[in-house]
Every structure is written in C-alpha cells, then in structure tokens.
PDB file of N, CA and C in Angstrom:
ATOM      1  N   UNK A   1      83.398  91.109 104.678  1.00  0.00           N
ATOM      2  CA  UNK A   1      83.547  91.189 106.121  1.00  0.00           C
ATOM      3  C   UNK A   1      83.876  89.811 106.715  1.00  0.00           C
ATOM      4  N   UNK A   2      83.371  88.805 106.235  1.00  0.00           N
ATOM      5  CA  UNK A   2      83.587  87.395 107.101  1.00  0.00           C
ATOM      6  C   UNK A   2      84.915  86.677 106.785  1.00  0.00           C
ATOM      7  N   UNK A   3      85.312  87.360 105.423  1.00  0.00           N
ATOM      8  CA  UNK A   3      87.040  87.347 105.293  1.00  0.00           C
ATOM      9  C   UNK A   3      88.040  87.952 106.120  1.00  0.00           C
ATOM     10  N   UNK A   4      87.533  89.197 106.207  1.00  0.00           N
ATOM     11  CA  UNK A   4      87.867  89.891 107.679  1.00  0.00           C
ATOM     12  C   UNK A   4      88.606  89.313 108.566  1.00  0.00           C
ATOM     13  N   UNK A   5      87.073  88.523 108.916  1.00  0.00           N
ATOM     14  CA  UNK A   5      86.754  88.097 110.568  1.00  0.00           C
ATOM     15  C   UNK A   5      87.695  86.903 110.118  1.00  0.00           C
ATOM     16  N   UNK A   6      87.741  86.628 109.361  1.00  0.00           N
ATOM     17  CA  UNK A   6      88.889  84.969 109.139  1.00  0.00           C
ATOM     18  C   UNK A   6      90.182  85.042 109.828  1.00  0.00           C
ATOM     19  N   UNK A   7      90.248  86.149 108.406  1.00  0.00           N
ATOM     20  CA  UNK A   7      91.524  86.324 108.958  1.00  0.00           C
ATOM     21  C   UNK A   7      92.658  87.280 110.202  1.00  0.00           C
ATOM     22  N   UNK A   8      91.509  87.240 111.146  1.00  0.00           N
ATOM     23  CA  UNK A   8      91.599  88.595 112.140  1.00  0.00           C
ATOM     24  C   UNK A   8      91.925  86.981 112.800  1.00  0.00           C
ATOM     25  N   UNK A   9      90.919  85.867 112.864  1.00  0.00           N
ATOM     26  CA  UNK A   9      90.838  84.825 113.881  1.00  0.00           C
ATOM     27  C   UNK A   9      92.034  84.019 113.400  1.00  0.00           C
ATOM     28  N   UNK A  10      92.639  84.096 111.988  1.00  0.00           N
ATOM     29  CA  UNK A  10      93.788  82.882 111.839  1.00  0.00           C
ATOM     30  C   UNK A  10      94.853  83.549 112.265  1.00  0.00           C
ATOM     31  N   UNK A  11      94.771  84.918 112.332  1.00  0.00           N
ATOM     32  CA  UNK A  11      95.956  85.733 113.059  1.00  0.00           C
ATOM     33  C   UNK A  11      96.454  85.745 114.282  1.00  0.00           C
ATOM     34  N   UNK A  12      94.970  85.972 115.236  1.00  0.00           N
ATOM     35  CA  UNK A  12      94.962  85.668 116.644  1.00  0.00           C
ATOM     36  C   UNK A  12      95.041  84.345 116.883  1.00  0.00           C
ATOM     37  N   UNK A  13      95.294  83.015 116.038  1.00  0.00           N
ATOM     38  CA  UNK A  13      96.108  81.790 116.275  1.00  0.00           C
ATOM     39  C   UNK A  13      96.777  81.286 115.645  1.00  0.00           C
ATOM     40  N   UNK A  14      97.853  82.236 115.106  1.00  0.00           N
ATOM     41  CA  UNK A  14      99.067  82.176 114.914  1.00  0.00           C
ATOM     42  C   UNK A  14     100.047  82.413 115.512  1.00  0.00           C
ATOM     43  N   UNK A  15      99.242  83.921 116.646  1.00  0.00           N
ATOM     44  CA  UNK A  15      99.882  84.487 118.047  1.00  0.00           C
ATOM     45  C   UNK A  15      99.926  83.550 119.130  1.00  0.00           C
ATOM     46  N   UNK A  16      99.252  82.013 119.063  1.00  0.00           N
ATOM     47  CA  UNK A  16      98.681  81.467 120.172  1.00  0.00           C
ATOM     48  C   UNK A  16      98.311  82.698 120.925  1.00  0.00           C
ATOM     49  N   UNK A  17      96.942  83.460 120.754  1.00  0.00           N
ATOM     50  CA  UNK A  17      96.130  84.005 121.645  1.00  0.00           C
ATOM     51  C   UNK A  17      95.083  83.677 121.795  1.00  0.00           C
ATOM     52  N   UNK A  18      94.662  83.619 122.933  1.00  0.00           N
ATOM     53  CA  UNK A  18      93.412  83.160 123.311  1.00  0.00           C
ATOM     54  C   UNK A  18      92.291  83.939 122.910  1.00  0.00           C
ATOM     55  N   UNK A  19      90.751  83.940 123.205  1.00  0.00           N
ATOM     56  CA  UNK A  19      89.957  85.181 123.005  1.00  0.00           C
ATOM     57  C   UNK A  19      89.935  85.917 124.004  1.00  0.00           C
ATOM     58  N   UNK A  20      89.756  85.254 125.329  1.00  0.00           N
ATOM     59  CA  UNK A  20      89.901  86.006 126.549  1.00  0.00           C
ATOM     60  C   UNK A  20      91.609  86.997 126.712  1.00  0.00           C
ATOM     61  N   UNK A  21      92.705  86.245 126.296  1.00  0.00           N
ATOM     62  CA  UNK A  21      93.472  87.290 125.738  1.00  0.00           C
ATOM     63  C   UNK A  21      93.509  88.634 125.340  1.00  0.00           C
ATOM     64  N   UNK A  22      92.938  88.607 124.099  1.00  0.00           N
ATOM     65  CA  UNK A  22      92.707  89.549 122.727  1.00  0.00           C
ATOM     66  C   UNK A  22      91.723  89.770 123.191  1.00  0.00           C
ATOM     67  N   UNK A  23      90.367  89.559 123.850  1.00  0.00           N
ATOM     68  CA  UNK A  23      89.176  90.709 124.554  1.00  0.00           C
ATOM     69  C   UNK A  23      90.082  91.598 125.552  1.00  0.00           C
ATOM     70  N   UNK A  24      90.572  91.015 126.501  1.00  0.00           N
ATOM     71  CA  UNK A  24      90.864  92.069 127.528  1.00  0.00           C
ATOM     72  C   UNK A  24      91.788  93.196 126.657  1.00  0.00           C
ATOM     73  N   UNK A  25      93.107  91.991 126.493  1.00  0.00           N
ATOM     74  CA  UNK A  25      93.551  93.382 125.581  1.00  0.00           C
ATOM     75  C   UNK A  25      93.385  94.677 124.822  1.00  0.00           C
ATOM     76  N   UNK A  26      92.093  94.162 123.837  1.00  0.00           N
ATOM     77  CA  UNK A  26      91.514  95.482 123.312  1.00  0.00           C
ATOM     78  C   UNK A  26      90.438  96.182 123.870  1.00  0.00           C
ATOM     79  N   UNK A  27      90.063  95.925 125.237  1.00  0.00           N
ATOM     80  CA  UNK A  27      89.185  96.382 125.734  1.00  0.00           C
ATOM     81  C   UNK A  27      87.874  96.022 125.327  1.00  0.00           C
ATOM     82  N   UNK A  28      87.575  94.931 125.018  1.00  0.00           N
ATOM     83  CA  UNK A  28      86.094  94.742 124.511  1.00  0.00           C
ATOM     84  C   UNK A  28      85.546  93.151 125.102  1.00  0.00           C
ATOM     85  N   UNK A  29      84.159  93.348 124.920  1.00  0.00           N
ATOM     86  CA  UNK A  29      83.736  91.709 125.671  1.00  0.00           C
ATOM     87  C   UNK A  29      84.109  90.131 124.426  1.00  0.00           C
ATOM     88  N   UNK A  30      84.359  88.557 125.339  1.00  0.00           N
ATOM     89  CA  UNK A  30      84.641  88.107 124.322  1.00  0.00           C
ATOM     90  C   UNK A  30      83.581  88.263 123.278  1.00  0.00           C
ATOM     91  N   UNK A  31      82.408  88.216 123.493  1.00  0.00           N
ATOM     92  CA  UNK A  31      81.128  88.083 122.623  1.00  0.00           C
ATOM     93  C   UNK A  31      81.275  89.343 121.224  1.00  0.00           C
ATOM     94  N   UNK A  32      81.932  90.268 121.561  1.00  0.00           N
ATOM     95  CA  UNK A  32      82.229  91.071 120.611  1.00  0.00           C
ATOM     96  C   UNK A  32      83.428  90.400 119.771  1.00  0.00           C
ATOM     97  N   UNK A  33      84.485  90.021 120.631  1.00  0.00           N
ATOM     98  CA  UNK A  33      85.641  89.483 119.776  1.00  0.00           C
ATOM     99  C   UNK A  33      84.916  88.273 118.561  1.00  0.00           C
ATOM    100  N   UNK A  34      84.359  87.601 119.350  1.00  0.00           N
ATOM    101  CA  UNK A  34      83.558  86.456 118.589  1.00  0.00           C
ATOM    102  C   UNK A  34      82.982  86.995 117.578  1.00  0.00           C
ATOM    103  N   UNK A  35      82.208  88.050 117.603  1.00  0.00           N
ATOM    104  CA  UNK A  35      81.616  88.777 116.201  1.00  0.00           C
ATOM    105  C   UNK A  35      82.406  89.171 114.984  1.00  0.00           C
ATOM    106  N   UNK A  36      83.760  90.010 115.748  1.00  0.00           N
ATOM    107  CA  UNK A  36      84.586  89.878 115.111  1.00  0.00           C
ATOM    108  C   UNK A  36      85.047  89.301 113.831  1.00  0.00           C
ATOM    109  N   UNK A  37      85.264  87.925 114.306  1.00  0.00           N
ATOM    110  CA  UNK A  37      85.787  86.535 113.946  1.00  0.00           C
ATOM    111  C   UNK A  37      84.722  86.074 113.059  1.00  0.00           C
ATOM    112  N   UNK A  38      83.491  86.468 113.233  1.00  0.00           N
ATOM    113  CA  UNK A  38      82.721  86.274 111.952  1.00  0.00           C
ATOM    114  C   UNK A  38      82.353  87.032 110.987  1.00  0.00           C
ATOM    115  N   UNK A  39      82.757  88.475 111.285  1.00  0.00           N
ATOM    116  CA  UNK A  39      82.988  89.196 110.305  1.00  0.00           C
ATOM    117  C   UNK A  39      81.639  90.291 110.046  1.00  0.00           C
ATOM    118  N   UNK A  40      81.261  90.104 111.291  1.00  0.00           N
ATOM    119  CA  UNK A  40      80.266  90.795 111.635  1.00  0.00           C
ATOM    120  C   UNK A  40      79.867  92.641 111.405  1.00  0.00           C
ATOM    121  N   UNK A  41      79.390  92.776 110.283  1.00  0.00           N
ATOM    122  CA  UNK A  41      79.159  94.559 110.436  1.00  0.00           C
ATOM    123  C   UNK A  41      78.407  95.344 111.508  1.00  0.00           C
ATOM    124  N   UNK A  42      77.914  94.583 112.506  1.00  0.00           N
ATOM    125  CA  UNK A  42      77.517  95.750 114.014  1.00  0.00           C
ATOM    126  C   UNK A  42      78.192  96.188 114.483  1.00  0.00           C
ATOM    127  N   UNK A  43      79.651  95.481 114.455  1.00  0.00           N
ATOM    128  CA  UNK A  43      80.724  96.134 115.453  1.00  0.00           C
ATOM    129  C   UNK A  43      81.092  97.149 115.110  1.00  0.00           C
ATOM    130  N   UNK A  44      81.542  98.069 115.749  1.00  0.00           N
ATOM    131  CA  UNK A  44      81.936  99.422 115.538  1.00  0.00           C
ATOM    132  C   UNK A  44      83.225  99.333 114.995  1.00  0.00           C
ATOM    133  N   UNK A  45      83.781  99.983 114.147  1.00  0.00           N
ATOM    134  CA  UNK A  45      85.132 100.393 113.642  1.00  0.00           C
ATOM    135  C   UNK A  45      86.555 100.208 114.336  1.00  0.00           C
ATOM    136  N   UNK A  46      86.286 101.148 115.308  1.00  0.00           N
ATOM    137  CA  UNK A  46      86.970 101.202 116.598  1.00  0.00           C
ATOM    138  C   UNK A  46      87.214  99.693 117.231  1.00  0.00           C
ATOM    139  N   UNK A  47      86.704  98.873 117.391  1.00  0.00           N
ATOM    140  CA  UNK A  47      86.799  97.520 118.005  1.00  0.00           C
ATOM    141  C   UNK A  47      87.572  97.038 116.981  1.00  0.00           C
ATOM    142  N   UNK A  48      87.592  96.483 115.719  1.00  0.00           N
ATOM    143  CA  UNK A  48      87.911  96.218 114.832  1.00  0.00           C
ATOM    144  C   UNK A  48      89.276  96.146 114.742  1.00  0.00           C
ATOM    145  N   UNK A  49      89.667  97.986 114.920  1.00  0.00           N
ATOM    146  CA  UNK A  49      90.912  98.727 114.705  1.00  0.00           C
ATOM    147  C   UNK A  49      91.661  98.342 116.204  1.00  0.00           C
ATOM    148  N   UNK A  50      91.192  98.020 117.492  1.00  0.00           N
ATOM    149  CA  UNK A  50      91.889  97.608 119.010  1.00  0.00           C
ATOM    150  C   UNK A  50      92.020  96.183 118.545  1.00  0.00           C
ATOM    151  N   UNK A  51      91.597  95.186 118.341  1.00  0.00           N
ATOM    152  CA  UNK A  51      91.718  93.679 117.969  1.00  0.00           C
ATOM    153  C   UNK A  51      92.958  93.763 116.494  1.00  0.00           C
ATOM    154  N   UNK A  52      92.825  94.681 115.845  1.00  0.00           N
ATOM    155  CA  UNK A  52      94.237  94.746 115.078  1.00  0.00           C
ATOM    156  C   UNK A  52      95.463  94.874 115.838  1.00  0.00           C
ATOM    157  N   UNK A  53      95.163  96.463 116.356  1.00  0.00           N
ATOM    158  CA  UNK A  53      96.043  96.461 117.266  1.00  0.00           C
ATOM    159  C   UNK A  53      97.217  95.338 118.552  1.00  0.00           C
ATOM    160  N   UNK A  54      96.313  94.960 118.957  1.00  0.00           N
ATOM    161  CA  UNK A  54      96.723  93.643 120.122  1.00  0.00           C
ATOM    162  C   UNK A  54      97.368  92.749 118.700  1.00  0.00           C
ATOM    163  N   UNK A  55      97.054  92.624 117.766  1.00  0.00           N
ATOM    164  CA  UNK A  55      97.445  91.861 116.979  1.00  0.00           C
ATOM    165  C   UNK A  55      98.596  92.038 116.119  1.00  0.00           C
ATOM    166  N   UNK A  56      99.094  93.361 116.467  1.00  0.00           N
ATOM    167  CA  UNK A  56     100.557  94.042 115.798  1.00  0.00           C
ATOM    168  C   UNK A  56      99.966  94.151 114.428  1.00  0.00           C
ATOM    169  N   UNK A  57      98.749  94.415 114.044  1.00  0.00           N
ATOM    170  CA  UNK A  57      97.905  95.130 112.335  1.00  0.00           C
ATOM    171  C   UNK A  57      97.738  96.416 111.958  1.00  0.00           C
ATOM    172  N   UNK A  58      97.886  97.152 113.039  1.00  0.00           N
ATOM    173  CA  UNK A  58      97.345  98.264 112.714  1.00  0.00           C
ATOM    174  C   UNK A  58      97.563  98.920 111.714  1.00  0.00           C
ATOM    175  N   UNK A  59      99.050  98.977 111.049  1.00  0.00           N
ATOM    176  CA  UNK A  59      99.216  99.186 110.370  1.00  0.00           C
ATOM    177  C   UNK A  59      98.914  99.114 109.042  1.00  0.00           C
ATOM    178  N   UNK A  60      98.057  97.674 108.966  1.00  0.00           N
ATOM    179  CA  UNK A  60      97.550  96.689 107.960  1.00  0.00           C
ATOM    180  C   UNK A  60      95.772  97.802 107.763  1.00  0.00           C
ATOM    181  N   UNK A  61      95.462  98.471 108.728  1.00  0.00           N
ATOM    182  CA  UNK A  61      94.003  99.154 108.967  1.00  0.00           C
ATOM    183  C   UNK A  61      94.304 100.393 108.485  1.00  0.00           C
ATOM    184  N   UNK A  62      95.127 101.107 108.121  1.00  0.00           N
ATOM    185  CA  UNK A  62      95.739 102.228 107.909  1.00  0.00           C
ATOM    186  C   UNK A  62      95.816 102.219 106.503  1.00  0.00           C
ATOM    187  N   UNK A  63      96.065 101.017 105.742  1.00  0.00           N
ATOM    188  CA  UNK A  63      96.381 100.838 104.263  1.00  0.00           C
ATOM    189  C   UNK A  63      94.736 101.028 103.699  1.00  0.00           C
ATOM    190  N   UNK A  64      93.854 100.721 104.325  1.00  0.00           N
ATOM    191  CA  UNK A  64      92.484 100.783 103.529  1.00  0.00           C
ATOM    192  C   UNK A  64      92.287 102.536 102.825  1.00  0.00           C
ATOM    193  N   UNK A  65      92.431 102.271 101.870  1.00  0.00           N
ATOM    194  CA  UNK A  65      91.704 103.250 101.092  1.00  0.00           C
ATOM    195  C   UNK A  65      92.833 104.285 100.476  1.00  0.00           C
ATOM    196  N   UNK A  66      94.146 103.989 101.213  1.00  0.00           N
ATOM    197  CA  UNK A  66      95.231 105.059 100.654  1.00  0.00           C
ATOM    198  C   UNK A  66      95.483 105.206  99.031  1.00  0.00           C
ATOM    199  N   UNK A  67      95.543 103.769  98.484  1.00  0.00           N
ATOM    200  CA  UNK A  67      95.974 103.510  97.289  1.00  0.00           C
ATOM    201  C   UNK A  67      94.304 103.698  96.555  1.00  0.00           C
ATOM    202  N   UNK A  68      94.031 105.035  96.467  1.00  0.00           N
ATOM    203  CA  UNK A  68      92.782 105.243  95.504  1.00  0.00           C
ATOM    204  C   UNK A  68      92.881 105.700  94.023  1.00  0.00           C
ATOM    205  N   UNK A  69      93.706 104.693  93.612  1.00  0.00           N
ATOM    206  CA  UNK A  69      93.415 104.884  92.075  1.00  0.00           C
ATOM    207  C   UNK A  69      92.308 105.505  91.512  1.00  0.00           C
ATOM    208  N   UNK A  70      91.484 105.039  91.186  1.00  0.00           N
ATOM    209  CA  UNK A  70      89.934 105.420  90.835  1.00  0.00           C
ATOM    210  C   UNK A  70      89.543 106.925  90.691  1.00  0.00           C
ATOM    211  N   UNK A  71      89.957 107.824  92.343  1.00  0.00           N
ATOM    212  CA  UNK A  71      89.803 109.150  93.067  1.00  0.00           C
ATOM    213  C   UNK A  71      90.896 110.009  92.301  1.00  0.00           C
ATOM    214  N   UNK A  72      92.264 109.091  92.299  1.00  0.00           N
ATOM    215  CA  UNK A  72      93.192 110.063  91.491  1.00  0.00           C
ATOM    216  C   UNK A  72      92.749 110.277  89.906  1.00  0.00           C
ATOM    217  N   UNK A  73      92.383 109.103  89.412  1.00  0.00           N
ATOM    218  CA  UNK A  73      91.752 109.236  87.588  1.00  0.00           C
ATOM    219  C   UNK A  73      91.259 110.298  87.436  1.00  0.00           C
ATOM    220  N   UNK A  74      89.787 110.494  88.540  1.00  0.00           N
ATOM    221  CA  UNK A  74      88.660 111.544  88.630  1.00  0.00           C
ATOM    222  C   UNK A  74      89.588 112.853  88.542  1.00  0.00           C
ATOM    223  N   UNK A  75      90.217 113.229  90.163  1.00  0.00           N
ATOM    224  CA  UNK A  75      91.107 114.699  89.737  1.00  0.00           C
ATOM    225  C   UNK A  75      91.795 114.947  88.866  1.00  0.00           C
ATOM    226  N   UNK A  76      92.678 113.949  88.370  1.00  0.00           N
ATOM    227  CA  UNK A  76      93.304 114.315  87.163  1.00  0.00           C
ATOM    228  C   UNK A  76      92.350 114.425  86.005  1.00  0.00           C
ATOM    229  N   UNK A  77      90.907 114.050  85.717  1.00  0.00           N
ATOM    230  CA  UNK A  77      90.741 114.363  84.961  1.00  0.00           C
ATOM    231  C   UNK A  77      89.438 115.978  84.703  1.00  0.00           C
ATOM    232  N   UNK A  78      89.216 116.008  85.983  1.00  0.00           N
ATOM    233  CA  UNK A  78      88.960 117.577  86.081  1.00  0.00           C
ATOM    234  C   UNK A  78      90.152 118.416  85.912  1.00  0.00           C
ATOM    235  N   UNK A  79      91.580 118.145  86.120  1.00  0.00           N
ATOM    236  CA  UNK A  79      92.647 119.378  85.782  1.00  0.00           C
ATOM    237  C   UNK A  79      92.888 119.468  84.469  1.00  0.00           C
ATOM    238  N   UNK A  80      92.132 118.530  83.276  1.00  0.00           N
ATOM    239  CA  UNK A  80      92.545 118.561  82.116  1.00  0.00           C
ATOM    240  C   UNK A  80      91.936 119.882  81.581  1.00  0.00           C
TER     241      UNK A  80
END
C-alpha cells in the first residue's frame, strides 16, 4: 500500500497538481488525499479509484486482478 501511495503522489507531481487540486477534483478532503499518499488502508476503495481518476489511471485500477493466472491453473485443472 505505501508503494501505492508513492506512486499515486509522484504521479500527482508529474501533473504539477497540487493536493488541494486533486482533493477537490475527486471529491474528497485534503487529509484523505494525504492518506492516500501514504498508502494508507482506511481509505475506502472508491477514493483511491477518484484520485486515479483526476489522475488519467483509471485504467491502471481496472488491470488489478484481470491477469489471474493462478485462478485459470485451478479451472483448468478441475476440467481435466
């Protein structure tokens, strides 16, 4: 998670965005954005996924979990 939050924060200053920026934008307080940025697990999902967003990521939040190798092994190996 605090890799996360790294790189959520080296992103949002790469955009030159501010926090007060990227809070309003995603609808959330800065004190949440700040949690964020440290990679904090209280925050809800949803916050997470709006601070991508403003950040042109979302797409990047969408990739978690698609590529489940592991899940495909398992079914394929119940069809044997």
């Amino acid at each position: 998670m605090e890799r996360l939050g790294e790189n959520i924060k080296l992103a949002r200053k790469r955009r030159k965005l501010t926090t007060t920026q990227v809070s309003e934008r995603a609808d959330i307080d800065r004190t949440t954005l700040y949690q964020i940025e440290k990679g904090s697990s209280k925050v809800s999902i949803g916050a997470y996924f709006n601070v991508l967003r403003v950040l042109g990521l979302q797409d990047d939040f969408l990739k978690l979990a698609a590529d489940d190798e592991f899940g495909r092994k398992l079914q394929d190996l119940e069809l044997l």
